[in-house]
C-alpha atoms as a PDB file:
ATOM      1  CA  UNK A   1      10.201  27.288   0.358  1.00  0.00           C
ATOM      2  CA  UNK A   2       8.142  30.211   1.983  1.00  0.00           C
ATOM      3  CA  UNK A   3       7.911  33.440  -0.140  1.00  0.00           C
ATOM      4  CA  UNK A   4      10.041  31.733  -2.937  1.00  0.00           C
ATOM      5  CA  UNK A   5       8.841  31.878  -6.275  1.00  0.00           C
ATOM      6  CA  UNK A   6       9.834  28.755  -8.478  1.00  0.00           C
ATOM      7  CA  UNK A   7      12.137  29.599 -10.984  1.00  0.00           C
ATOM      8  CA  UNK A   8      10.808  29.689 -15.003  1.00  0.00           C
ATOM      9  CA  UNK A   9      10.344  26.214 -16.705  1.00  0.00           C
ATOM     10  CA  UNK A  10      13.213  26.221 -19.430  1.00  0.00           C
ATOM     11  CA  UNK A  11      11.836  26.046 -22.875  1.00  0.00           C
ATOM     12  CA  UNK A  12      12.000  22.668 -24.510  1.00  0.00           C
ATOM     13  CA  UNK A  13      13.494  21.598 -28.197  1.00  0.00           C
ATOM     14  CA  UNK A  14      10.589  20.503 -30.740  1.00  0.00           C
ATOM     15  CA  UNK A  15      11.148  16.342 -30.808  1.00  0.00           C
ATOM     16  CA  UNK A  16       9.205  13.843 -32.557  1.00  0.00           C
ATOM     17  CA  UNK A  17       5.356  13.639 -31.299  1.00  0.00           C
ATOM     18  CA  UNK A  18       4.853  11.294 -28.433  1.00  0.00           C
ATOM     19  CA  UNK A  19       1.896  10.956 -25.806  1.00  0.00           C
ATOM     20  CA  UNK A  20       4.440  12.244 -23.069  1.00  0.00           C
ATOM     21  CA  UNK A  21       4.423  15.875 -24.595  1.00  0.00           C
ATOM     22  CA  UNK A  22       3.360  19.307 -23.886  1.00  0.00           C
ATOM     23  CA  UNK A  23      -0.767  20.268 -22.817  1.00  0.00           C
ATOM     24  CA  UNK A  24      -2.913  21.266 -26.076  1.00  0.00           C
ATOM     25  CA  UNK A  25      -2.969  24.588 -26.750  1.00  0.00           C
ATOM     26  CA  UNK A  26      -5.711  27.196 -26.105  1.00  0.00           C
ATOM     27  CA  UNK A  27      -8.416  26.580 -28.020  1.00  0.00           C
ATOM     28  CA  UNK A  28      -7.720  23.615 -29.289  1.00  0.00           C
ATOM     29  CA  UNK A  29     -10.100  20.515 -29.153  1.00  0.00           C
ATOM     30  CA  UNK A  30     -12.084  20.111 -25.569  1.00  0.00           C
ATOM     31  CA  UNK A  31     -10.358  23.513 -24.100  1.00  0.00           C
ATOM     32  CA  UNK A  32     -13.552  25.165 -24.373  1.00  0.00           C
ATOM     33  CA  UNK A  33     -12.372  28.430 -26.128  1.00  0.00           C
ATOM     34  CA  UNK A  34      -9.650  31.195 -25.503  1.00  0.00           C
ATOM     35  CA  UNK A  35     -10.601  30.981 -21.532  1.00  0.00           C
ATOM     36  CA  UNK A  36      -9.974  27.279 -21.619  1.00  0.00           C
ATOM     37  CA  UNK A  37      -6.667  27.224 -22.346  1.00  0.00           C
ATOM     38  CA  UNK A  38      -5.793  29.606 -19.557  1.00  0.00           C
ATOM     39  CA  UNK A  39      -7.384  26.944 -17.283  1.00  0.00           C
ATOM     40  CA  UNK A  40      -5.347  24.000 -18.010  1.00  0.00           C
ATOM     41  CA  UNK A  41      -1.913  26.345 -17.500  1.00  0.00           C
ATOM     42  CA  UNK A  42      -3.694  26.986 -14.399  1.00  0.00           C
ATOM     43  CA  UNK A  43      -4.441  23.408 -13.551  1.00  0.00           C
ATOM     44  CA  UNK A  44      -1.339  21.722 -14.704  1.00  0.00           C
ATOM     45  CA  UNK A  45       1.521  24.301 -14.365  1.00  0.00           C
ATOM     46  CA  UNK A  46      -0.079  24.808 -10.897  1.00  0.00           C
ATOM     47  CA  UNK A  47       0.422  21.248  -9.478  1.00  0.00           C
ATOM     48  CA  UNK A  48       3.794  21.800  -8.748  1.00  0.00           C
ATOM     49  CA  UNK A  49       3.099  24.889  -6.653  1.00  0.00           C
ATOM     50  CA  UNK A  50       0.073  23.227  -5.180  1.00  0.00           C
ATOM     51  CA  UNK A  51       2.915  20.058  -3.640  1.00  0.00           C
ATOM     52  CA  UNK A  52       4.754  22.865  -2.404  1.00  0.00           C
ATOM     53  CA  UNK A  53       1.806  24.759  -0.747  1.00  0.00           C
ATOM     54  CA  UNK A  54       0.597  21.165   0.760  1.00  0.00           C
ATOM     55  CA  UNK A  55       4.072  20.693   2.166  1.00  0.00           C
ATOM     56  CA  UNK A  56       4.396  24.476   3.940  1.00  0.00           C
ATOM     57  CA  UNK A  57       0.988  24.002   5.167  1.00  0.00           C
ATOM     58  CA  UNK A  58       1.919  20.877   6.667  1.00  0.00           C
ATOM     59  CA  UNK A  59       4.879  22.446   8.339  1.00  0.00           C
ATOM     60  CA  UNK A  60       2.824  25.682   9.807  1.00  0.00           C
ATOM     61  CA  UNK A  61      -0.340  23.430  10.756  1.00  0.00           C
ATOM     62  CA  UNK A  62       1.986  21.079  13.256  1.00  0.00           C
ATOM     63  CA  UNK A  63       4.835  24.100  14.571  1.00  0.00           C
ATOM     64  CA  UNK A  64       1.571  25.815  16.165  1.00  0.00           C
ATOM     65  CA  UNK A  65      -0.084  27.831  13.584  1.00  0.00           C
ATOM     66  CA  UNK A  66      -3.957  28.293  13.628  1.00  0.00           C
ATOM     67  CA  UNK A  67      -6.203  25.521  11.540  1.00  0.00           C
ATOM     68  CA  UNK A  68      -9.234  25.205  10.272  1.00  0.00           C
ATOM     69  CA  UNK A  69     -11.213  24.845  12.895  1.00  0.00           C
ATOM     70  CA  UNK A  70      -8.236  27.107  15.773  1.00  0.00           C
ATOM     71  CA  UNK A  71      -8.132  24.444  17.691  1.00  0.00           C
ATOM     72  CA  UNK A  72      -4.566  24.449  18.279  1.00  0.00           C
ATOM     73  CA  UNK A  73      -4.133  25.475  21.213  1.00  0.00           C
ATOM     74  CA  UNK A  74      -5.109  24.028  24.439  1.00  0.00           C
ATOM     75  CA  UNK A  75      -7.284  25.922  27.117  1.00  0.00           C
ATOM     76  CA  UNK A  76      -6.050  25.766  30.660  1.00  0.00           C
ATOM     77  CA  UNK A  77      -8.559  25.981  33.535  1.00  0.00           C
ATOM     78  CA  UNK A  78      -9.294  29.797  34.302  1.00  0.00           C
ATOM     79  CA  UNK A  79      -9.295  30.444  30.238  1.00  0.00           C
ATOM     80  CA  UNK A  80      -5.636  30.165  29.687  1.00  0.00           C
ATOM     81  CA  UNK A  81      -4.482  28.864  26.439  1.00  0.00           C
ATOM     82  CA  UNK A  82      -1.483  26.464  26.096  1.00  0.00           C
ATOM     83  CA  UNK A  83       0.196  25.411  22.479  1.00  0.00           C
ATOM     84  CA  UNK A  84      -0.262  22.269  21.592  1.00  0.00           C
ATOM     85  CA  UNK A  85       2.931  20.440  21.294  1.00  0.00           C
ATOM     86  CA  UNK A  86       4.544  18.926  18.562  1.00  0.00           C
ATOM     87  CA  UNK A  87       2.906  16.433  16.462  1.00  0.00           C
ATOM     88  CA  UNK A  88       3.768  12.723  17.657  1.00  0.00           C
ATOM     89  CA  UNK A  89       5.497  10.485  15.122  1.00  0.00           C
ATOM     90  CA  UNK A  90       3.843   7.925  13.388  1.00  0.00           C
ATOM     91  CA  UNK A  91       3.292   4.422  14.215  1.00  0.00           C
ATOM     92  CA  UNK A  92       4.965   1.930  12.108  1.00  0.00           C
ATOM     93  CA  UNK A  93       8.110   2.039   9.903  1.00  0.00           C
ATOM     94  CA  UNK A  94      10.709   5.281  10.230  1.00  0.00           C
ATOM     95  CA  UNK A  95      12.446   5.706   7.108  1.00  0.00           C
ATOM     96  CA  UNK A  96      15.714   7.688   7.666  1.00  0.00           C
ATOM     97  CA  UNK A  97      17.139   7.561   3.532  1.00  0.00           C
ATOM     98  CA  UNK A  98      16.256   8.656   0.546  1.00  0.00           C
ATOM     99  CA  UNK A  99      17.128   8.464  -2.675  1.00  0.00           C
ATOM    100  CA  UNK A 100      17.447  11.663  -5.759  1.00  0.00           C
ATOM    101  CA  UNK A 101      13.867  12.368  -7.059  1.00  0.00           C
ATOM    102  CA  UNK A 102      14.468  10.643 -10.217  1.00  0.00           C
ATOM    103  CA  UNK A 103      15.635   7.539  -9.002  1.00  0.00           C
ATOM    104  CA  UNK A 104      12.216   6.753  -6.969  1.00  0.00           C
ATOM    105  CA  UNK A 105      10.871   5.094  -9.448  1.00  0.00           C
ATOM    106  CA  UNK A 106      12.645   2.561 -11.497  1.00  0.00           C
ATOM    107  CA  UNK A 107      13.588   2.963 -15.071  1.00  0.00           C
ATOM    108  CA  UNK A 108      11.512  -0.558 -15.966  1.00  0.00           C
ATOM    109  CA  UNK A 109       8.712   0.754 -14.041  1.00  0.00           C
ATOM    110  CA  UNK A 110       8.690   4.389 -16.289  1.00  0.00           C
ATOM    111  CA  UNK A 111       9.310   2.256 -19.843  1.00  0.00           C
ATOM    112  CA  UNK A 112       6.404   0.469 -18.776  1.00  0.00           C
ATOM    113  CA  UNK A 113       3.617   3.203 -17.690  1.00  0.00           C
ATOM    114  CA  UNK A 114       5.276   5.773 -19.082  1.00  0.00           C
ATOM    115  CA  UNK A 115       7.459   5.102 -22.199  1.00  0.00           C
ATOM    116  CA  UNK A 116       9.800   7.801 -23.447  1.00  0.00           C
ATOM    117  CA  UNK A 117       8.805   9.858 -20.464  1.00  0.00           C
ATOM    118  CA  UNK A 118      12.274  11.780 -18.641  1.00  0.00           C
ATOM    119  CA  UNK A 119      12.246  13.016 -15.201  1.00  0.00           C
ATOM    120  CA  UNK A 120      12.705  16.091 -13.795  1.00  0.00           C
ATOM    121  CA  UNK A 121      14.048  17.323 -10.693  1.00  0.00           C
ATOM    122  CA  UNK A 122      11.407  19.012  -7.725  1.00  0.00           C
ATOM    123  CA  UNK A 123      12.873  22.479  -6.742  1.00  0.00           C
ATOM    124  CA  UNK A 124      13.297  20.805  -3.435  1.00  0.00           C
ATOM    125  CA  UNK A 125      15.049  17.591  -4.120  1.00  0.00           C
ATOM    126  CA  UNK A 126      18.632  18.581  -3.058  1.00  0.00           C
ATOM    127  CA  UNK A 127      17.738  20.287   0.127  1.00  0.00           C
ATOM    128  CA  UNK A 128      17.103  18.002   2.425  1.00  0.00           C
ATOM    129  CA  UNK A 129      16.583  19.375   6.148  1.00  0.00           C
ATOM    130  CA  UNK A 130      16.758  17.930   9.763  1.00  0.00           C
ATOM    131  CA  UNK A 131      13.429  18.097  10.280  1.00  0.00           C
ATOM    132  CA  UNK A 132      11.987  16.114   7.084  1.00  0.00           C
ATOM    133  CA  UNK A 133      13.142  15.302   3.887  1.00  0.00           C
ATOM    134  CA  UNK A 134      11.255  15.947   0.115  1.00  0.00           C
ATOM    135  CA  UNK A 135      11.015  15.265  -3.330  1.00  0.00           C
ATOM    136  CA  UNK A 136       8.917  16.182  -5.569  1.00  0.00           C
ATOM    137  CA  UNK A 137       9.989  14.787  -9.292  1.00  0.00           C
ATOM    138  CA  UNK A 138       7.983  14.723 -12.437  1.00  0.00           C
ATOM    139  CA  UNK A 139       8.110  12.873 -15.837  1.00  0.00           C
ATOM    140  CA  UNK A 140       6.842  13.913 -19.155  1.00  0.00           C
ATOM    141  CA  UNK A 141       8.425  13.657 -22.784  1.00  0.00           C
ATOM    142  CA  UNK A 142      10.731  16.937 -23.330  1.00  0.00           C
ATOM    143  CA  UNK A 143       9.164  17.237 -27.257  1.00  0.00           C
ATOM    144  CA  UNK A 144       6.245  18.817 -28.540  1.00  0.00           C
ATOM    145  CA  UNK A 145       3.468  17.105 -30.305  1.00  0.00           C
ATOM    146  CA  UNK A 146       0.755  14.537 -29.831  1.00  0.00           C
ATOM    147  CA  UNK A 147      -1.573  14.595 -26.612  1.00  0.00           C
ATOM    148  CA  UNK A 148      -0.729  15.581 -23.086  1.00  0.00           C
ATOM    149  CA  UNK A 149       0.100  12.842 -20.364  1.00  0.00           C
ATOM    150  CA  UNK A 150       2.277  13.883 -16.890  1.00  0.00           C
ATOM    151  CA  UNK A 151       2.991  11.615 -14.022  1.00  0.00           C
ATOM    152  CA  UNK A 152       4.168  13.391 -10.897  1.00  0.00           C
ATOM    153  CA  UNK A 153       5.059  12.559  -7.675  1.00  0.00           C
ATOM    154  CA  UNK A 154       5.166  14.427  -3.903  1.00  0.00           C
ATOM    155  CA  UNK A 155       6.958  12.784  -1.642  1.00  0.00           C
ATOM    156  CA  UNK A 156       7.450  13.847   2.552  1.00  0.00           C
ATOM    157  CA  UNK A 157       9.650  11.237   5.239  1.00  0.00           C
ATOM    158  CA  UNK A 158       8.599  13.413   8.183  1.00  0.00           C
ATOM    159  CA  UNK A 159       7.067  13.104  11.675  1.00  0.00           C
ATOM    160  CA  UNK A 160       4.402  14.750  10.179  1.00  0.00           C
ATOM    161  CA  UNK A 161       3.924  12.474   7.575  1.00  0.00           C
ATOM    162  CA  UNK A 162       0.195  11.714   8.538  1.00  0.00           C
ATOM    163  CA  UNK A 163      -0.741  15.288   8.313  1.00  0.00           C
ATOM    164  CA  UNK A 164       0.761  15.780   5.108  1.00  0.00           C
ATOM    165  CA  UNK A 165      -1.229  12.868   3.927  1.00  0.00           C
ATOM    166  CA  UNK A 166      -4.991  13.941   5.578  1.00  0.00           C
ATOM    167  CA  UNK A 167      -4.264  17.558   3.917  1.00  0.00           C
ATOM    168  CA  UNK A 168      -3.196  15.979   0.457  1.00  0.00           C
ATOM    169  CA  UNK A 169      -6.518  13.958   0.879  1.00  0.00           C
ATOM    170  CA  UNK A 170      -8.897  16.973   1.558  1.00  0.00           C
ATOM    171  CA  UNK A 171      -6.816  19.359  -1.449  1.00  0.00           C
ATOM    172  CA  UNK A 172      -6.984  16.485  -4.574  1.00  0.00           C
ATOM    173  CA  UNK A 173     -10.929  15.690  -3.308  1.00  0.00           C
ATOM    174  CA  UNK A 174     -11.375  20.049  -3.877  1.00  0.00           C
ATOM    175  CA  UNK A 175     -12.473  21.263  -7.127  1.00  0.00           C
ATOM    176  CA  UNK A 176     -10.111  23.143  -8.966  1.00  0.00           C
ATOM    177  CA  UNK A 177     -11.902  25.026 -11.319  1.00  0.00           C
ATOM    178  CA  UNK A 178     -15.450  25.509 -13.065  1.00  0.00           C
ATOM    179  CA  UNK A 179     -14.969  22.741 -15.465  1.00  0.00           C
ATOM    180  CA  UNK A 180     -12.831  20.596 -12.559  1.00  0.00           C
ATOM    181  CA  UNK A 181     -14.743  17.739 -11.159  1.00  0.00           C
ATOM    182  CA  UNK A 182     -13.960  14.621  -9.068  1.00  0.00           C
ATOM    183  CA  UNK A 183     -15.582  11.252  -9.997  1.00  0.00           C
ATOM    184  CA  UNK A 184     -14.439   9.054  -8.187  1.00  0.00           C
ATOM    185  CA  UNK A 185     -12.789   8.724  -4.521  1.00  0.00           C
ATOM    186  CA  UNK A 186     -11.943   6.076  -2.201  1.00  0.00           C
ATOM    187  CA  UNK A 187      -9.834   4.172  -0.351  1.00  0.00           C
ATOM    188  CA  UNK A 188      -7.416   1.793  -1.913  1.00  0.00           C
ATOM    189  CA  UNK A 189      -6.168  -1.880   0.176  1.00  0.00           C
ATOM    190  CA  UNK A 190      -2.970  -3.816  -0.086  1.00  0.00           C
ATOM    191  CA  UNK A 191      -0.377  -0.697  -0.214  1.00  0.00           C
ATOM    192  CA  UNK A 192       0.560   1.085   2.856  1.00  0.00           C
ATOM    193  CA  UNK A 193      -1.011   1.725   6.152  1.00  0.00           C
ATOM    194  CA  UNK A 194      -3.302   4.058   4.489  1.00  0.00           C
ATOM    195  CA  UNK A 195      -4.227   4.776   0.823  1.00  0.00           C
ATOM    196  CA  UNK A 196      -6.974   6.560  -1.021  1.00  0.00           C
ATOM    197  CA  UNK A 197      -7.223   7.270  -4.772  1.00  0.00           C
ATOM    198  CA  UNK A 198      -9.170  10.282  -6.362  1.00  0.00           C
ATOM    199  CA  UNK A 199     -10.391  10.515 -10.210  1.00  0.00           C
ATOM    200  CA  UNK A 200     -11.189  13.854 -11.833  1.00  0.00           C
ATOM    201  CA  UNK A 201     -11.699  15.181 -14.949  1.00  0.00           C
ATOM    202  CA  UNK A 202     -11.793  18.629 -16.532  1.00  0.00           C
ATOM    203  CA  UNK A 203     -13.370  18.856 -20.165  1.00  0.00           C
ATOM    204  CA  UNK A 204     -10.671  16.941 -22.386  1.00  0.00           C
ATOM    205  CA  UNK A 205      -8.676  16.065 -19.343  1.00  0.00           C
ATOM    206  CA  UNK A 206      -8.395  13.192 -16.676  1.00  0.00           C
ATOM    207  CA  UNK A 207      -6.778  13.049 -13.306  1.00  0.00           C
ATOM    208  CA  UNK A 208      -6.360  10.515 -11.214  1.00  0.00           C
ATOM    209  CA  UNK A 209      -4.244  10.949  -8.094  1.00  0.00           C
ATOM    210  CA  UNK A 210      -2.963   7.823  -5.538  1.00  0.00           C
ATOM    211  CA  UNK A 211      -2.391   8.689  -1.939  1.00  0.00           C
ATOM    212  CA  UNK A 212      -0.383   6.171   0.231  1.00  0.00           C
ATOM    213  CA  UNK A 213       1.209   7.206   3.488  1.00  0.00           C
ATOM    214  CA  UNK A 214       3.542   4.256   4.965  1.00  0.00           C
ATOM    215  CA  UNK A 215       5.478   5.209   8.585  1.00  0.00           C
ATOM    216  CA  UNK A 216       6.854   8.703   8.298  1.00  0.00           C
ATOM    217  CA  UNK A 217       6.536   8.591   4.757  1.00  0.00           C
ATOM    218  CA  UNK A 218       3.815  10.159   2.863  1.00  0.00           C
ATOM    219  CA  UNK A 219       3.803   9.613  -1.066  1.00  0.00           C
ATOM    220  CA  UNK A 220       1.322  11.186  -3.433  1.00  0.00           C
ATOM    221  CA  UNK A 221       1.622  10.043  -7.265  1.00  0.00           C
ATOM    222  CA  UNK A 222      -0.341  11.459  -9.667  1.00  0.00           C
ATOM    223  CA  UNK A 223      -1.469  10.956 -13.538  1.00  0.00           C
ATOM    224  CA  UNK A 224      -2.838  13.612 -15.880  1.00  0.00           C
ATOM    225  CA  UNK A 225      -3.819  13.028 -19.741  1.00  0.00           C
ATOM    226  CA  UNK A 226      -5.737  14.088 -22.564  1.00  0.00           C
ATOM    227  CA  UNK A 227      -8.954  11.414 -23.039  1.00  0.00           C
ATOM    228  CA  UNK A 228      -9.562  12.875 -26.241  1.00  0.00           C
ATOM    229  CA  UNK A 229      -6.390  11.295 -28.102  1.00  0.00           C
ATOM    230  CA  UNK A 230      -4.745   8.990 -25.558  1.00  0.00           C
ATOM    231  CA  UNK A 231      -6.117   5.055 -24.955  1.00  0.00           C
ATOM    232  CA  UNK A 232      -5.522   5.589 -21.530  1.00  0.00           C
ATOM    233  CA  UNK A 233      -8.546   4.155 -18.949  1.00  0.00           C
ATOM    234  CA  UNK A 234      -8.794   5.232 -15.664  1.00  0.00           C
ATOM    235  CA  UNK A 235      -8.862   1.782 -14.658  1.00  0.00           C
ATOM    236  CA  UNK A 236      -5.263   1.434 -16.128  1.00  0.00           C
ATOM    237  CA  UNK A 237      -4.020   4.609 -14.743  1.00  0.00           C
ATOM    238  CA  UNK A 238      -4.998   3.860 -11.161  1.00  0.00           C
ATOM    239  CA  UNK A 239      -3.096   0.974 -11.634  1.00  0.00           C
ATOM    240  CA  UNK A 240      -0.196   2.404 -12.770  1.00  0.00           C
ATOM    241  CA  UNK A 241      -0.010   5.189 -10.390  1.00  0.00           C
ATOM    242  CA  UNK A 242      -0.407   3.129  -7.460  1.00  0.00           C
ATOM    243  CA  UNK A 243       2.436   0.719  -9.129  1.00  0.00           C
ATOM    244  CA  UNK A 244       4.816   4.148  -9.251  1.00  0.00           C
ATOM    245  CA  UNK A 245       3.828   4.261  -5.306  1.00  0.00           C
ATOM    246  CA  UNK A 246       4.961   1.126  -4.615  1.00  0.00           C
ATOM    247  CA  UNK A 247       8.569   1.897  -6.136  1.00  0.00           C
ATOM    248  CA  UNK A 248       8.557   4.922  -4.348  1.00  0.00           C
ATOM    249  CA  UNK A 249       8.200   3.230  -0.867  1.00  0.00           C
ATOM    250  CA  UNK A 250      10.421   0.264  -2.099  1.00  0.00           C
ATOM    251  CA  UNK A 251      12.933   3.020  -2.546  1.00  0.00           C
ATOM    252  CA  UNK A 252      13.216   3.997   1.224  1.00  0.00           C
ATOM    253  CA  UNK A 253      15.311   2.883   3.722  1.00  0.00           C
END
């Protein structure tokens, strides 16, 4: 929420080495030195706070708030300026239920793109409000050891749904950092009423990012891994992510 800061990540016990496991430490191999590692804290510890961001800015850009371009509100004749109203719902299906974070995506579905990986809770996944409803759940393997791989997910059942989804679009196609740069972006068929998928890497890094918005539902799943020590291909990861999209809109009701 607003002016909330998200509460410490609890440290972890030391388990056996798995490719679901913590980032590589500063310095290490492809990090690029000392300043490195501060850039992939900044890049993956920030994702979470970067869903959250998305999903405020969705809710000031359609209550009235100035954009990009201040085009929100409407001049009158004679110079007088009118609010724009509120956003119109979306065409298509309205999903009213949802279920807990960790239960978007199936447990066959995890074993099989991401095996040993456990789920945690978003910071907003138990406050559902009137107006929309979020969750924001992530899975990676609670030991230390091997290389880094993290699949999250952002979801938003809103009226403003759409916006949610052309803001996530414009964000994940931004570079990030020095060393951040997308590859690869465009729009994906046969899963929603809209999709798009965006590939970046950043030195030893590789993100790739699936955007589907269905209804009033906007879903935004997204892979991150090490290329240096993982046999992960992009190919396969688009795959997979858009596969963890599709159990996340199966999952609504």
């Amino acid at each position: 929420m607003p002016g909330q800061a998200p509460p410490p990540v609890p440290p972890q016990a030391p388990g056996a080495p798995s490719a679901w496991s913590q980032p590589v430490p500063a310095g290490g191999p492809g990090n690029g030195g000392p300043g490195g590692g501060r850039s992939r804290v900044w890049l993956i510890g920030g994702a979470a706070a970067l869903a959250v961001a998305v999903v405020v800015g969705v809710v000031i850009a359609t209550s009235g708030g100035d954009d990009d371009k201040g085009d929100t509100a409407a001049k009158k004749p004679g110079g007088v300026t009118e609010p724009k109203g509120p956003e119109a719902p979306p065409k298509g299906k309205t999903f009213t239920k949802v279920p807990k974070g960790c239960e978007l995506i199936k447990p066959s579905t995890i074993e099989k793109i991401a095996p040993g990986a456990k789920c945690t809770p978003g910071l907003m996944d138990d406050k559902d409000l009137a107006s929309m409803i979020t969750r924001m759940p992530k899975w990676d393997h609670p030991g230390y050891g091997g290389d880094y791989q993290s699949l999250d997910v952002s979801l938003l059942v809103s009226p403003t749904a759409k916006s949610k989804y052309d803001i996530d679009k414009r964000v994940t196609m931004k570079e990030r950092g020095p060393t951040h740069e997308v590859t690869d972006s465009r729009p994906v068929k046969g899963i929603g009423e809209e999709a798009f998928v965006v590939h970046a890497v950043d030195d030893s890094l590789t993100w790739v990012t699936v955007l589907v918005r269905e209804g009033n539902a906007s879903v935004r799943t997204g892979f991150v891994y090490s290329q240096e020590t993982s046999d992960r291909t992009p190919k396969q990861t688009e795959d997979d992510a858009i596969t963890a999209a599709r159990d996340v809109l199966a999952s609504l009701s």
